[in-house]
C-alpha atoms as a PDB file:
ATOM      1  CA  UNK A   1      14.730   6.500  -4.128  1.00  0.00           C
ATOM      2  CA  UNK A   2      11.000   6.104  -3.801  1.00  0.00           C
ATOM      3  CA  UNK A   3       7.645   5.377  -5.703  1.00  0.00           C
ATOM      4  CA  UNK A   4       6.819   7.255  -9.101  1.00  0.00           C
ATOM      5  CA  UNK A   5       3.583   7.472 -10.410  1.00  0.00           C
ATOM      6  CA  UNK A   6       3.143   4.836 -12.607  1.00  0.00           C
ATOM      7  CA  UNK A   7       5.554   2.287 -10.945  1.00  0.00           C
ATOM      8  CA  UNK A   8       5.090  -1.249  -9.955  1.00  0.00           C
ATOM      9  CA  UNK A   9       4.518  -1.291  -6.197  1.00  0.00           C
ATOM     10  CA  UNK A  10       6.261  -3.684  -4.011  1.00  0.00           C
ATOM     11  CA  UNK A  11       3.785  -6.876  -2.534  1.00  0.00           C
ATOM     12  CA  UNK A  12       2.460  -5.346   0.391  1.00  0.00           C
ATOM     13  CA  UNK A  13       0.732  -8.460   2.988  1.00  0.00           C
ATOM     14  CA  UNK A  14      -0.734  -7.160   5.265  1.00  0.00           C
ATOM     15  CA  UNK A  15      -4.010  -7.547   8.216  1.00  0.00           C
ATOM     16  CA  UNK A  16      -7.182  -5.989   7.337  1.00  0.00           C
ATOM     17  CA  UNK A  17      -8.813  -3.832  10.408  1.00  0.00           C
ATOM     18  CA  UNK A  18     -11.090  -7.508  10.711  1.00  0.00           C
ATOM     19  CA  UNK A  19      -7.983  -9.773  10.682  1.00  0.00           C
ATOM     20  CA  UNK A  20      -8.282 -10.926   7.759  1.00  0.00           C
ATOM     21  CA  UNK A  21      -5.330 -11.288   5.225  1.00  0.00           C
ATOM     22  CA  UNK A  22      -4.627  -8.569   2.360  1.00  0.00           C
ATOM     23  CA  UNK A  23      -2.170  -8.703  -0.257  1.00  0.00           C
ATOM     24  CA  UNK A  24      -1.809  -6.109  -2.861  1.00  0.00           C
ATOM     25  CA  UNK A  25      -1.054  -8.387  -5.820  1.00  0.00           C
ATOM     26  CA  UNK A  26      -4.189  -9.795  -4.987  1.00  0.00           C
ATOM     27  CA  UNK A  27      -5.585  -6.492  -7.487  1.00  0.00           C
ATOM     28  CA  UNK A  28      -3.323  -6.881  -9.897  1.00  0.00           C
ATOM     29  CA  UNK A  29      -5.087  -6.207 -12.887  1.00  0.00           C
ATOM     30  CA  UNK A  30      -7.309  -3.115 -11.286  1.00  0.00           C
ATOM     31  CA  UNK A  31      -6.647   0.126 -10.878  1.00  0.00           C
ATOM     32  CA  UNK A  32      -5.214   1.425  -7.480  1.00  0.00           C
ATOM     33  CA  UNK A  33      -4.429   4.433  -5.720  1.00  0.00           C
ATOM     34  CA  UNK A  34      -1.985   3.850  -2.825  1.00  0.00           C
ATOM     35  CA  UNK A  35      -1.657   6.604  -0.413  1.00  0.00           C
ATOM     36  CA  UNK A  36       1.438   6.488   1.897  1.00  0.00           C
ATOM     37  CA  UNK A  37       1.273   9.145   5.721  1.00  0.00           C
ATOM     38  CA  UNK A  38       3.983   9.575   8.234  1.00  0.00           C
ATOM     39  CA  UNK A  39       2.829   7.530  11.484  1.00  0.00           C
ATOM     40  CA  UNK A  40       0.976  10.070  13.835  1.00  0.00           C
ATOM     41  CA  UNK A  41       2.248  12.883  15.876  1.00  0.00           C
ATOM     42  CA  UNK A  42       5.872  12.976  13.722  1.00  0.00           C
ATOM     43  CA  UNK A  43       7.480  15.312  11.979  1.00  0.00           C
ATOM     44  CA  UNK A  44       7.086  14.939   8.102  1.00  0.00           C
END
């Protein structure tokens, strides 16, 4: 079972690239496009 367009994502916290503190629901409200990559150099 995954994501379907048009689903509520899951909270996502994460660290920007500066350190500094993200979390998704912090756009709630917005429109967003989340796009989802196998790590590097695997399969998939």
């Amino acid at each position: 079972m995954g994501l379907r367009s048009g689903d509520t994502a899951p909270e996502i916290d994460v660290g920007t690239d500066s350190g500094e503190p993200f979390r998704l629901s912090e756009l709630r409200g917005s429109k967003v496009v989340l796009f989802f990559y196998p790590k590097a150099d695997t399969p998939g």
